[in-house]
PDB file of N, CA and C in Angstrom:
ATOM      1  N   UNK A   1       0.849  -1.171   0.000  1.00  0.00           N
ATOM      2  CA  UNK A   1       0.000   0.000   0.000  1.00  0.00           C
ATOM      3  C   UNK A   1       0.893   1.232   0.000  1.00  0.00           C
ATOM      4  N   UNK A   2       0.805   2.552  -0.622  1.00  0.00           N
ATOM      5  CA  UNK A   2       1.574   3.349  -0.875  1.00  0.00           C
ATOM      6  C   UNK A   2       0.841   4.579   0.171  1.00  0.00           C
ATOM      7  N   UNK A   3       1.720   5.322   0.492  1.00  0.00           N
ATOM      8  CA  UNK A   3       1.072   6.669   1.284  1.00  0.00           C
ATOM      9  C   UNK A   3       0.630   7.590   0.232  1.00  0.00           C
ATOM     10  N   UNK A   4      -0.524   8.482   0.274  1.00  0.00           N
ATOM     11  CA  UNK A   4      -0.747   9.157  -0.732  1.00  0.00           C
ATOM     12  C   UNK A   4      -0.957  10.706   0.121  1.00  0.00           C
ATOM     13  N   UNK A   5       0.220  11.766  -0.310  1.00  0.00           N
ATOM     14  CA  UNK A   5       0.011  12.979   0.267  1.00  0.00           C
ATOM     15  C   UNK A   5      -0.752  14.030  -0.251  1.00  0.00           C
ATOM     16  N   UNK A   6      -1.322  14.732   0.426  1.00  0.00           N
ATOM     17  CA  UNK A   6      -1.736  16.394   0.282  1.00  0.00           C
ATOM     18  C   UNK A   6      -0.724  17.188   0.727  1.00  0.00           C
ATOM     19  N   UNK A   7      -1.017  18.470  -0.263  1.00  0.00           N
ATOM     20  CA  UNK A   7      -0.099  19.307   0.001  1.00  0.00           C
ATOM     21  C   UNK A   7      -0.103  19.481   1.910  1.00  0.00           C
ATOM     22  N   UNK A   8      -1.557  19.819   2.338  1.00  0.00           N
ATOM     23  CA  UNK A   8      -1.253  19.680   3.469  1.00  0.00           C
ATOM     24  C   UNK A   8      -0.590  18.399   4.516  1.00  0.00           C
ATOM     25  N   UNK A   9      -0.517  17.743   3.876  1.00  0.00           N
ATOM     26  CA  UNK A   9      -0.056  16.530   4.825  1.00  0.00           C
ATOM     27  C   UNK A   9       1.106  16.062   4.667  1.00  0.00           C
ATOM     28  N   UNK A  10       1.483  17.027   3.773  1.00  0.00           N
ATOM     29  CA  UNK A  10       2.785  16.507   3.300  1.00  0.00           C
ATOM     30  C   UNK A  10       4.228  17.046   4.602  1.00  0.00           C
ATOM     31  N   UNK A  11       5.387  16.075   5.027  1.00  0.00           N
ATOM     32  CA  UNK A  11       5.994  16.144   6.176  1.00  0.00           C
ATOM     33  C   UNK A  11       7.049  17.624   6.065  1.00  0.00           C
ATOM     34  N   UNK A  12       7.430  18.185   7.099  1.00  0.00           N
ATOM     35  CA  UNK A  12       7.657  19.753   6.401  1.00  0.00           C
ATOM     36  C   UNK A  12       9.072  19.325   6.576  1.00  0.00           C
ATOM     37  N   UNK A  13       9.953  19.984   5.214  1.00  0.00           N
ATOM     38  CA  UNK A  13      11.216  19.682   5.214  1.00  0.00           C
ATOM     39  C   UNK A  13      12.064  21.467   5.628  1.00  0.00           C
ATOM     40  N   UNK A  14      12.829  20.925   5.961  1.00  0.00           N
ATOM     41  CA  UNK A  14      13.811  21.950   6.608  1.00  0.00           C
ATOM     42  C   UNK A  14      14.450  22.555   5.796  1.00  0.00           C
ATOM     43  N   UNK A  15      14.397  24.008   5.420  1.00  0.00           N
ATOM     44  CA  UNK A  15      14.988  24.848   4.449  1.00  0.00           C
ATOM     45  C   UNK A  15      16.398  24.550   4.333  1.00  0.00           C
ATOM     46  N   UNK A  16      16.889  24.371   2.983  1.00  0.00           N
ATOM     47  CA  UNK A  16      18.491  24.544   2.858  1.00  0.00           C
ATOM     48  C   UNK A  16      19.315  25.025   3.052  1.00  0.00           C
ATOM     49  N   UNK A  17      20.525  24.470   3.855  1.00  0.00           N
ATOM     50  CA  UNK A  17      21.615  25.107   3.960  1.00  0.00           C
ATOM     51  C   UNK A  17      22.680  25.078   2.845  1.00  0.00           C
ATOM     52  N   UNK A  18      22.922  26.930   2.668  1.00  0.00           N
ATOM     53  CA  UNK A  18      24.094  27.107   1.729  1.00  0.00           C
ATOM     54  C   UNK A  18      25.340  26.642   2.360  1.00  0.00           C
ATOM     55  N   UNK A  19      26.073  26.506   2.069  1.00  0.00           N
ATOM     56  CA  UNK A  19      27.390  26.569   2.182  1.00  0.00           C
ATOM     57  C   UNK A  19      28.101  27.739   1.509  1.00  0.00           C
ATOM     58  N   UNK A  20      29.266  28.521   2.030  1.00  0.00           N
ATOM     59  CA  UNK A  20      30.351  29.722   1.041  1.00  0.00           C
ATOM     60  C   UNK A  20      30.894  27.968   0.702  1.00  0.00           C
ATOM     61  N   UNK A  21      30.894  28.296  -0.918  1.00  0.00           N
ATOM     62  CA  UNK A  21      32.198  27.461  -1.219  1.00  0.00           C
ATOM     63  C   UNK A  21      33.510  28.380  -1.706  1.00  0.00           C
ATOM     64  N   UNK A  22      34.356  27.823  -1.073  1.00  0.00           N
ATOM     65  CA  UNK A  22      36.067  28.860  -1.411  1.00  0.00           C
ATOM     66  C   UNK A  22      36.421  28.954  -3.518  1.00  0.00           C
ATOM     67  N   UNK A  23      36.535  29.818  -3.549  1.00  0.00           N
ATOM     68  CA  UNK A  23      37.249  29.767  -4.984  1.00  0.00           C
ATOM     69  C   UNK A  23      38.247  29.031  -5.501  1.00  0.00           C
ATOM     70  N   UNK A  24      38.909  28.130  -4.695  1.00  0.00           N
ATOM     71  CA  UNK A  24      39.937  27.104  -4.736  1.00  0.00           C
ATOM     72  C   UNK A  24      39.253  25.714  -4.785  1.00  0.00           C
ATOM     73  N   UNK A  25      38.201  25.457  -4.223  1.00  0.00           N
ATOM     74  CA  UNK A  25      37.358  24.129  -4.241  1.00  0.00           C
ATOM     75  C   UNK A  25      36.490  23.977  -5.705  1.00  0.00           C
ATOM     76  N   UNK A  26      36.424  25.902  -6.343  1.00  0.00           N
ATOM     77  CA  UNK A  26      35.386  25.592  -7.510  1.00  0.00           C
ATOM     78  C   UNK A  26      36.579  25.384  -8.433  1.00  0.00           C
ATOM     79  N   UNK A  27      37.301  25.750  -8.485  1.00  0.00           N
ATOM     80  CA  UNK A  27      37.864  25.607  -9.886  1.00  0.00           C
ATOM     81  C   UNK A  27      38.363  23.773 -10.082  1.00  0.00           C
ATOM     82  N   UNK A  28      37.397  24.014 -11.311  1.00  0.00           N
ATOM     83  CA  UNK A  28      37.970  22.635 -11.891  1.00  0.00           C
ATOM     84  C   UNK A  28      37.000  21.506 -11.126  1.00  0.00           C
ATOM     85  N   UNK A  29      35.986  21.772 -10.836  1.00  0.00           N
ATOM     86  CA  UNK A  29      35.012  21.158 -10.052  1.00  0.00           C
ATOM     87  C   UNK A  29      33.289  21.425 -10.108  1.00  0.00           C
ATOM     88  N   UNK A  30      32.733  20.660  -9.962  1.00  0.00           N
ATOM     89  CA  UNK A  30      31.236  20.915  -9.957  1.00  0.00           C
ATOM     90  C   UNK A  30      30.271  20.853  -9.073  1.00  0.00           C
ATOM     91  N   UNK A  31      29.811  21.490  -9.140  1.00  0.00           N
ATOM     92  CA  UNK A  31      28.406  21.710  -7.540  1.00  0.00           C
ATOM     93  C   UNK A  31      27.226  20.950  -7.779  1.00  0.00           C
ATOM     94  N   UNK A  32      26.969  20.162  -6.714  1.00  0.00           N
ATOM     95  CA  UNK A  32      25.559  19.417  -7.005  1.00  0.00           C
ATOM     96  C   UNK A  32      25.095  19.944  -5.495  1.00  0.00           C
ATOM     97  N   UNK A  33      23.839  20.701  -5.553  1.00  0.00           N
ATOM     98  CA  UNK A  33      23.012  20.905  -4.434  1.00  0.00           C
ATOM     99  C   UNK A  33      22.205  20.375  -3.735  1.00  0.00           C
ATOM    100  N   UNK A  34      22.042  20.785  -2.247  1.00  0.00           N
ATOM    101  CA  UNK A  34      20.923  20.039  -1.760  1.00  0.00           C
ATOM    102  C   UNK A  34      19.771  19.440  -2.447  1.00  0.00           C
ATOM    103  N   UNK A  35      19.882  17.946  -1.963  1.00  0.00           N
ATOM    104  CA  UNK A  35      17.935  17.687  -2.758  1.00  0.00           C
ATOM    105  C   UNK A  35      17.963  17.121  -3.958  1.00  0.00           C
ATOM    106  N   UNK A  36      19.425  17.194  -4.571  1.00  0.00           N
ATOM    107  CA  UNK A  36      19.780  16.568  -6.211  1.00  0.00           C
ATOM    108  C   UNK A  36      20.106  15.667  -6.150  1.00  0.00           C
ATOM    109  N   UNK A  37      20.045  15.141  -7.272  1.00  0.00           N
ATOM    110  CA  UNK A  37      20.897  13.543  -7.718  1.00  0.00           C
ATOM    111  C   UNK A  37      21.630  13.725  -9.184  1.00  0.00           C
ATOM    112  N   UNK A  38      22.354  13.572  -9.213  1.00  0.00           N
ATOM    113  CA  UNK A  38      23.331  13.133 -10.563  1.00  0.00           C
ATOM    114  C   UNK A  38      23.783  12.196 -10.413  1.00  0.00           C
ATOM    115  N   UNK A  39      23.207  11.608 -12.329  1.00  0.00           N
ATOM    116  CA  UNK A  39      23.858  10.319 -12.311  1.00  0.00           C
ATOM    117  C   UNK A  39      25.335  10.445 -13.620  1.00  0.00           C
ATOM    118  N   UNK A  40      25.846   9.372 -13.509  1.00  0.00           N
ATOM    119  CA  UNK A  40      27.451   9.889 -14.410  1.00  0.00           C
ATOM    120  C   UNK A  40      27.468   8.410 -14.868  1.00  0.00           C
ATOM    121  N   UNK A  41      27.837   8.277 -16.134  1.00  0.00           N
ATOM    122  CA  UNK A  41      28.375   7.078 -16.465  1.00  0.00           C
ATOM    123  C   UNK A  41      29.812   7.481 -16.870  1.00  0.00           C
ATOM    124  N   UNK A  42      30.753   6.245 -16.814  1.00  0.00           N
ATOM    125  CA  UNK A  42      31.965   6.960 -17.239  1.00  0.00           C
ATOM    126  C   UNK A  42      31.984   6.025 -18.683  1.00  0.00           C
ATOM    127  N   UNK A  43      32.426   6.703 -19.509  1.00  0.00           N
ATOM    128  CA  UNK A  43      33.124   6.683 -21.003  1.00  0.00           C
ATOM    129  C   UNK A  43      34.182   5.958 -21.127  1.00  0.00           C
ATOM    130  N   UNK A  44      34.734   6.287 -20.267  1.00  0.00           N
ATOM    131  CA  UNK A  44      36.318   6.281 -19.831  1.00  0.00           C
ATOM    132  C   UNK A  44      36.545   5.967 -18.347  1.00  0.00           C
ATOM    133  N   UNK A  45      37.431   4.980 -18.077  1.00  0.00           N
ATOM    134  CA  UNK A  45      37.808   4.741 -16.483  1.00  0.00           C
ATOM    135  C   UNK A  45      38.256   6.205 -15.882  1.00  0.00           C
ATOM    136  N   UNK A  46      37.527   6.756 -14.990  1.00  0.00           N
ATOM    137  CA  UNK A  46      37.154   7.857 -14.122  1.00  0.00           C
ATOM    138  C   UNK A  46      37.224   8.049 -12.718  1.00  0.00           C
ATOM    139  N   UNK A  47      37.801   9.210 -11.954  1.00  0.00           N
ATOM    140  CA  UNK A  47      37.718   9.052 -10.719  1.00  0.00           C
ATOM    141  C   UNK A  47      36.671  10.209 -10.336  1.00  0.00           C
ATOM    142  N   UNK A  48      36.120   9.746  -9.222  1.00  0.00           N
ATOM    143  CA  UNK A  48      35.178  10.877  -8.838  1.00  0.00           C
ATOM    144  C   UNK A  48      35.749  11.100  -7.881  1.00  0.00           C
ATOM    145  N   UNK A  49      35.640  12.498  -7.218  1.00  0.00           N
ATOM    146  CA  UNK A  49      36.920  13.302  -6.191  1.00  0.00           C
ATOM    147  C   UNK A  49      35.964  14.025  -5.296  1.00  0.00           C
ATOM    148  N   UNK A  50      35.715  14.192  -4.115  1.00  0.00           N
ATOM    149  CA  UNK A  50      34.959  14.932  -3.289  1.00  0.00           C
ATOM    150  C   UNK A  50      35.540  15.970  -2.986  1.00  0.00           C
ATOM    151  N   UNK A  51      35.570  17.517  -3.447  1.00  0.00           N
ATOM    152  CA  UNK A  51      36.460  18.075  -2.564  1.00  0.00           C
ATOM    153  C   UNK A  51      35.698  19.224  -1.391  1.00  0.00           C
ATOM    154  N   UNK A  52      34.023  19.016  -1.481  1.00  0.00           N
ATOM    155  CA  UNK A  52      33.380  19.319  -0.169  1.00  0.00           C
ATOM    156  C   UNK A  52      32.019  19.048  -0.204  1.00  0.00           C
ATOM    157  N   UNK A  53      31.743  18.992   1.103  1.00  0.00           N
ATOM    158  CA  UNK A  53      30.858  18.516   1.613  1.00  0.00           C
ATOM    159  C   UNK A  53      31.110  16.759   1.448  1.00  0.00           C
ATOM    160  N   UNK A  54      29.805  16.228   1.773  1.00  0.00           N
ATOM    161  CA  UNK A  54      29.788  14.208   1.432  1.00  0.00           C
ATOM    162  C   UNK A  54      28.739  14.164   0.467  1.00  0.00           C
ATOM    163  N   UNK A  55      29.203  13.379  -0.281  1.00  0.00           N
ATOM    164  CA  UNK A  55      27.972  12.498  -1.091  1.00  0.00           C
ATOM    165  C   UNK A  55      27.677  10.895  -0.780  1.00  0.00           C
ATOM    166  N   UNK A  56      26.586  10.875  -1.216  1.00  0.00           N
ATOM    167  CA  UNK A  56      26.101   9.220  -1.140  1.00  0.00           C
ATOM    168  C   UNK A  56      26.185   8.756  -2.641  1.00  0.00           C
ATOM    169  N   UNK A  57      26.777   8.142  -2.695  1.00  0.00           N
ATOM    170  CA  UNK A  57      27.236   7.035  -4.102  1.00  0.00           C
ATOM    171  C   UNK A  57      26.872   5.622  -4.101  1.00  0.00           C
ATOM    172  N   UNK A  58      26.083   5.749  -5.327  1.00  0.00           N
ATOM    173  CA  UNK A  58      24.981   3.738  -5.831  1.00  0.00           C
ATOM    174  C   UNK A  58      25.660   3.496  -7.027  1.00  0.00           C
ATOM    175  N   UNK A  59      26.205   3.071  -6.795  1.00  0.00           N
ATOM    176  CA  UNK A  59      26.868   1.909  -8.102  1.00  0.00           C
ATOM    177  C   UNK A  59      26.032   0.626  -8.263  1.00  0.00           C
ATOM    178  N   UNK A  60      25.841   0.863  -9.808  1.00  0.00           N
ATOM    179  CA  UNK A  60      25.256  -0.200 -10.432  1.00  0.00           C
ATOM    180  C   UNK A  60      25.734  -1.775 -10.597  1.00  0.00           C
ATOM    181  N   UNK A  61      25.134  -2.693 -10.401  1.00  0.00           N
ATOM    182  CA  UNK A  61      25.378  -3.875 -10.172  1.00  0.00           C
ATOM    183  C   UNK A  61      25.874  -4.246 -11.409  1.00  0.00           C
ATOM    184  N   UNK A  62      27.556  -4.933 -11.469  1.00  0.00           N
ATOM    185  CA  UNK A  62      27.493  -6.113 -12.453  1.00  0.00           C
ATOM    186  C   UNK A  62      27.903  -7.419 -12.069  1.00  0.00           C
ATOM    187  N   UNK A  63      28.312  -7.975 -13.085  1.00  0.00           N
ATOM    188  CA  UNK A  63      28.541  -9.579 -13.252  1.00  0.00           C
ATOM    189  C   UNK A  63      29.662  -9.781 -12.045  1.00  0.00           C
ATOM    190  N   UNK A  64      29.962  -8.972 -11.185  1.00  0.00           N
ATOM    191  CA  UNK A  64      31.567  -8.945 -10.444  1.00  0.00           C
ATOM    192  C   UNK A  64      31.038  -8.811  -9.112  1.00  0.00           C
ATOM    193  N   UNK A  65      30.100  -8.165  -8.765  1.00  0.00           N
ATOM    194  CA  UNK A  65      29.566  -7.260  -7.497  1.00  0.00           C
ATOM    195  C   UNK A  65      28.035  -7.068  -7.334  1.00  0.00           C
ATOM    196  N   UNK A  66      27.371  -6.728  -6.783  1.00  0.00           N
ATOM    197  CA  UNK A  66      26.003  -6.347  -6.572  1.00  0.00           C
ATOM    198  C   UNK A  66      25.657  -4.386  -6.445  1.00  0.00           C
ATOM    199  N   UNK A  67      24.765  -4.260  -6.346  1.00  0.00           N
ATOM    200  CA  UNK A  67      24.875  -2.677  -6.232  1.00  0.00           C
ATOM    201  C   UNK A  67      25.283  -2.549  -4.983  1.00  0.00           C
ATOM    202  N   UNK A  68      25.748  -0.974  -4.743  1.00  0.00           N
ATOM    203  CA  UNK A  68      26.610  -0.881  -3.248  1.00  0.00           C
ATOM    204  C   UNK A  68      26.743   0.664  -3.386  1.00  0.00           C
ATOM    205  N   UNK A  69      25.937   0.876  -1.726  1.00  0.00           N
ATOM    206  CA  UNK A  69      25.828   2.402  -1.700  1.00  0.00           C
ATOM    207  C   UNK A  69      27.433   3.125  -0.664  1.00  0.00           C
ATOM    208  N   UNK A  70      27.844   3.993  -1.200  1.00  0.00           N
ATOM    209  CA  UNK A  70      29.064   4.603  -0.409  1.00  0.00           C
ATOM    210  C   UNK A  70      28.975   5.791  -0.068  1.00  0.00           C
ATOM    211  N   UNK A  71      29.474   6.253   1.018  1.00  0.00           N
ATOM    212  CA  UNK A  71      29.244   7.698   1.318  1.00  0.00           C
ATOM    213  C   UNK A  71      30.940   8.084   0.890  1.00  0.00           C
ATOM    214  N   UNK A  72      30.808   9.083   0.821  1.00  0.00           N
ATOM    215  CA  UNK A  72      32.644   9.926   0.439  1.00  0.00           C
ATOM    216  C   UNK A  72      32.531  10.872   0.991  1.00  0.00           C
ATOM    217  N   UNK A  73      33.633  11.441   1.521  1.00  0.00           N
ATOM    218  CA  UNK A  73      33.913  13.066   2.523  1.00  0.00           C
ATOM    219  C   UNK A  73      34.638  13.556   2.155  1.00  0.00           C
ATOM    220  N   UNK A  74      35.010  14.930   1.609  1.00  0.00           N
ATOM    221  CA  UNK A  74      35.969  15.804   1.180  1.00  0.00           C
ATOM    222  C   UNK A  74      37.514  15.091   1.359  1.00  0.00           C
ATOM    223  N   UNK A  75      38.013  14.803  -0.114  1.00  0.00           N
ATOM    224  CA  UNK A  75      39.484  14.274  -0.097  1.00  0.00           C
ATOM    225  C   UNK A  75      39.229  12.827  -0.916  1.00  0.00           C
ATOM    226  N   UNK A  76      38.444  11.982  -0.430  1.00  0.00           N
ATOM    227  CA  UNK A  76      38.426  10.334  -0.823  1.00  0.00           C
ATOM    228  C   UNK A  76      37.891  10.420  -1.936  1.00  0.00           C
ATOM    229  N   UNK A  77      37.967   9.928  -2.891  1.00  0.00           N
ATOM    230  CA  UNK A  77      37.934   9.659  -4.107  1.00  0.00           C
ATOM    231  C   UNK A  77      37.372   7.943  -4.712  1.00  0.00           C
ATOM    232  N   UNK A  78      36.731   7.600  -5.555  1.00  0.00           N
ATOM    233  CA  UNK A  78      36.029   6.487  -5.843  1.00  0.00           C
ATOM    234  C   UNK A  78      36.685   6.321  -7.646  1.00  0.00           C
ATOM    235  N   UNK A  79      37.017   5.230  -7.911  1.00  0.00           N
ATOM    236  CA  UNK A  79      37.493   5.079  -9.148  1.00  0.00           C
ATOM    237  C   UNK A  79      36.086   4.148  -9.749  1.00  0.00           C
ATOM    238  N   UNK A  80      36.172   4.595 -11.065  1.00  0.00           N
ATOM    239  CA  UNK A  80      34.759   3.889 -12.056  1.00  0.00           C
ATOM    240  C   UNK A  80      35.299   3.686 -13.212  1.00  0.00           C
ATOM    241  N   UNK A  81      34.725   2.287 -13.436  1.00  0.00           N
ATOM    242  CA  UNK A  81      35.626   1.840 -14.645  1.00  0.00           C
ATOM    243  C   UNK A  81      34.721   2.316 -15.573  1.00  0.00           C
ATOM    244  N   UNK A  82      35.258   1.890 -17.040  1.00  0.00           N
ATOM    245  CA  UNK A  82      34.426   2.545 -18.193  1.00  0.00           C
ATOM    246  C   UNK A  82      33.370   1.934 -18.222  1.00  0.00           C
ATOM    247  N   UNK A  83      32.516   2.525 -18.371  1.00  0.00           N
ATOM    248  CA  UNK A  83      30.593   1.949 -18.897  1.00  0.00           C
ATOM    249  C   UNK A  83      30.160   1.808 -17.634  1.00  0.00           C
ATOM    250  N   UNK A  84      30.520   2.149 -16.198  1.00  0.00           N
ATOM    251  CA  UNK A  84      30.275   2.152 -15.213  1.00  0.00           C
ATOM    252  C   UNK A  84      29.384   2.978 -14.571  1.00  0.00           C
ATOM    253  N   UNK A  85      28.041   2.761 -14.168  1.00  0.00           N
ATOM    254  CA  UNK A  85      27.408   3.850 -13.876  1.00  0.00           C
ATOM    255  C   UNK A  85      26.632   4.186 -12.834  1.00  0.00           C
ATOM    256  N   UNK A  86      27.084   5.403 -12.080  1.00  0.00           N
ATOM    257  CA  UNK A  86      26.962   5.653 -10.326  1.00  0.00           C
ATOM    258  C   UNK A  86      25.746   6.916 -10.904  1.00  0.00           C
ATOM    259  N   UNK A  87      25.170   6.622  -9.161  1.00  0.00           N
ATOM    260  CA  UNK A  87      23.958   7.793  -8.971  1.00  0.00           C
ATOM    261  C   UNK A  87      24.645   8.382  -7.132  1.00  0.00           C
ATOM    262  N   UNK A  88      25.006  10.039  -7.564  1.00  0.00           N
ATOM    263  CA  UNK A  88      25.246  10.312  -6.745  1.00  0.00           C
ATOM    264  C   UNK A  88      24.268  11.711  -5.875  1.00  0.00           C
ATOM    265  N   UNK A  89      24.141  11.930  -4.716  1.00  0.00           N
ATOM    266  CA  UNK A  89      23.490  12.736  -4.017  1.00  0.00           C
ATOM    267  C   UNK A  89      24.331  13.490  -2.682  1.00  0.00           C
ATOM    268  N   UNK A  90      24.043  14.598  -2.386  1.00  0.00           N
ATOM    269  CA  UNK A  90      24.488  15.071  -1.119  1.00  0.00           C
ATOM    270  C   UNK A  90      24.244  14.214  -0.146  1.00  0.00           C
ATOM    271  N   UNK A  91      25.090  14.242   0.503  1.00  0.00           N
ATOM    272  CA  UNK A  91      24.461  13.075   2.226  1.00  0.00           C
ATOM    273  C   UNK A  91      23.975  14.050   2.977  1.00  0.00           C
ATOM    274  N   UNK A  92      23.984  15.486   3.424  1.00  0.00           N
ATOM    275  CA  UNK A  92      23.456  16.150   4.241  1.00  0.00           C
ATOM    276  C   UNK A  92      22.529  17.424   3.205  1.00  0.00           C
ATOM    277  N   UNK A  93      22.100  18.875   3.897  1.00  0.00           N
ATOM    278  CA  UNK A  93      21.342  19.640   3.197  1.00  0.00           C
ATOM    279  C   UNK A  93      22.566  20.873   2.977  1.00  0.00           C
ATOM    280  N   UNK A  94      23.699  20.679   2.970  1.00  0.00           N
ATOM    281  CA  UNK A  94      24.631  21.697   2.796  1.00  0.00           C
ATOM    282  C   UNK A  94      25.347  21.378   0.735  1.00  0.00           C
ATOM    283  N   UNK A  95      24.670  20.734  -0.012  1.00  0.00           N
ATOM    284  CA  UNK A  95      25.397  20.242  -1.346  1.00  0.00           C
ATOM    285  C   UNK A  95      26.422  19.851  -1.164  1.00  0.00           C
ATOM    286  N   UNK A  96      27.405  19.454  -2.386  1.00  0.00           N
ATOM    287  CA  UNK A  96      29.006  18.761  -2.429  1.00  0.00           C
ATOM    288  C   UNK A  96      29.602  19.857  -3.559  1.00  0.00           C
ATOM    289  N   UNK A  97      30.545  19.694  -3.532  1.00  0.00           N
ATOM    290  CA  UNK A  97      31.758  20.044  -4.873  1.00  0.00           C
ATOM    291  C   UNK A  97      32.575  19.149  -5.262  1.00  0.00           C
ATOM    292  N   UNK A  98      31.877  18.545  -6.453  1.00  0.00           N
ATOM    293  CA  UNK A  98      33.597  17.289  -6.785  1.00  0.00           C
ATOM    294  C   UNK A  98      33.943  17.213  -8.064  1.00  0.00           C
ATOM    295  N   UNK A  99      35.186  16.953  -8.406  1.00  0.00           N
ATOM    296  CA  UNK A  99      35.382  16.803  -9.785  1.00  0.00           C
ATOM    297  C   UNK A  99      35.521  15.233 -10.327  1.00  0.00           C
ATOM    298  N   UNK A 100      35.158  15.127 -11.324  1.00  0.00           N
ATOM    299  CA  UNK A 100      35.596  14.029 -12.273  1.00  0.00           C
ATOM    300  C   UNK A 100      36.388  14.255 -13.268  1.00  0.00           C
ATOM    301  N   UNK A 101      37.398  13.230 -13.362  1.00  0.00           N
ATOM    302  CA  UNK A 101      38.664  13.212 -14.300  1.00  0.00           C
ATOM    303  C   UNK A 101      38.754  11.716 -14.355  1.00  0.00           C
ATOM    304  N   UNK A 102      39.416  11.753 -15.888  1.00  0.00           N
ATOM    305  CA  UNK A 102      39.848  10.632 -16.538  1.00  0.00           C
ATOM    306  C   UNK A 102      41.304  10.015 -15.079  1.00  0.00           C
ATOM    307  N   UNK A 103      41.018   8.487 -15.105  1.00  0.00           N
ATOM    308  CA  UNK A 103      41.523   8.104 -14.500  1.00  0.00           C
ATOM    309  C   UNK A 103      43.491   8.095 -14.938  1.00  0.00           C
ATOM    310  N   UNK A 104      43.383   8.058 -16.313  1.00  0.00           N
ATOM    311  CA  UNK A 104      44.776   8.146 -16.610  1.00  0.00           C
ATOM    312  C   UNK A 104      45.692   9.308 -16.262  1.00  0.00           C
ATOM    313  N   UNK A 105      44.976  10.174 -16.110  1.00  0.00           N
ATOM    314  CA  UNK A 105      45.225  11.247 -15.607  1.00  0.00           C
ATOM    315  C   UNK A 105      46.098  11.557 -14.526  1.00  0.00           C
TER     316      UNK A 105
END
């Protein structure tokens, strides 16, 4: 059975927190905000790089592994092989900044 909301009944969510992000964290990096999801396939074996805030990361199941959710915190980094394809989200209401680059790199 599914819950079915009204606007009134609907559970009240807590306004977003910005974050200042520094001019050193944007360059060369991308912002995903509170409340979003991006998904990325890589082309190319790829690292995804947190360099603020955390995200929650779902990697898609293959023939090797099952799906598997990861959190990352500013610094740790997740490698994705080619044709590999993650769905990522903020873990808290403050967004992330991370870059992706070719793993050869």
């Amino acid at each position: 059975m599914s819950a079915v909301y009204t606007p009134s009944s609907l559970p009240s969510v807590a306004p977003a927190r910005t974050a200042a992000v520094p001019p050193a964290v944007r360059r060369g990096a991308w912002q995903l905000e509170a409340g979003h999801a991006m998904t990325l396939k890589a082309s190319a074996a790829s690292v995804l790089r947190v360099r603020q805030g955390r995200v929650w990361v779902t990697r898609d199941a293959t023939a090797h592994w099952g799906s598997e959710d990861i959190v990352l915190a500013p610094g740790e980094s997740l490698t994705v092989a080619a044709g590999e394809r993650i769905v990522m989200e903020p873990w808290d209401g403050f967004g992330a900044t991370y870059s992706w680059d070719d793993a050869a790199a």
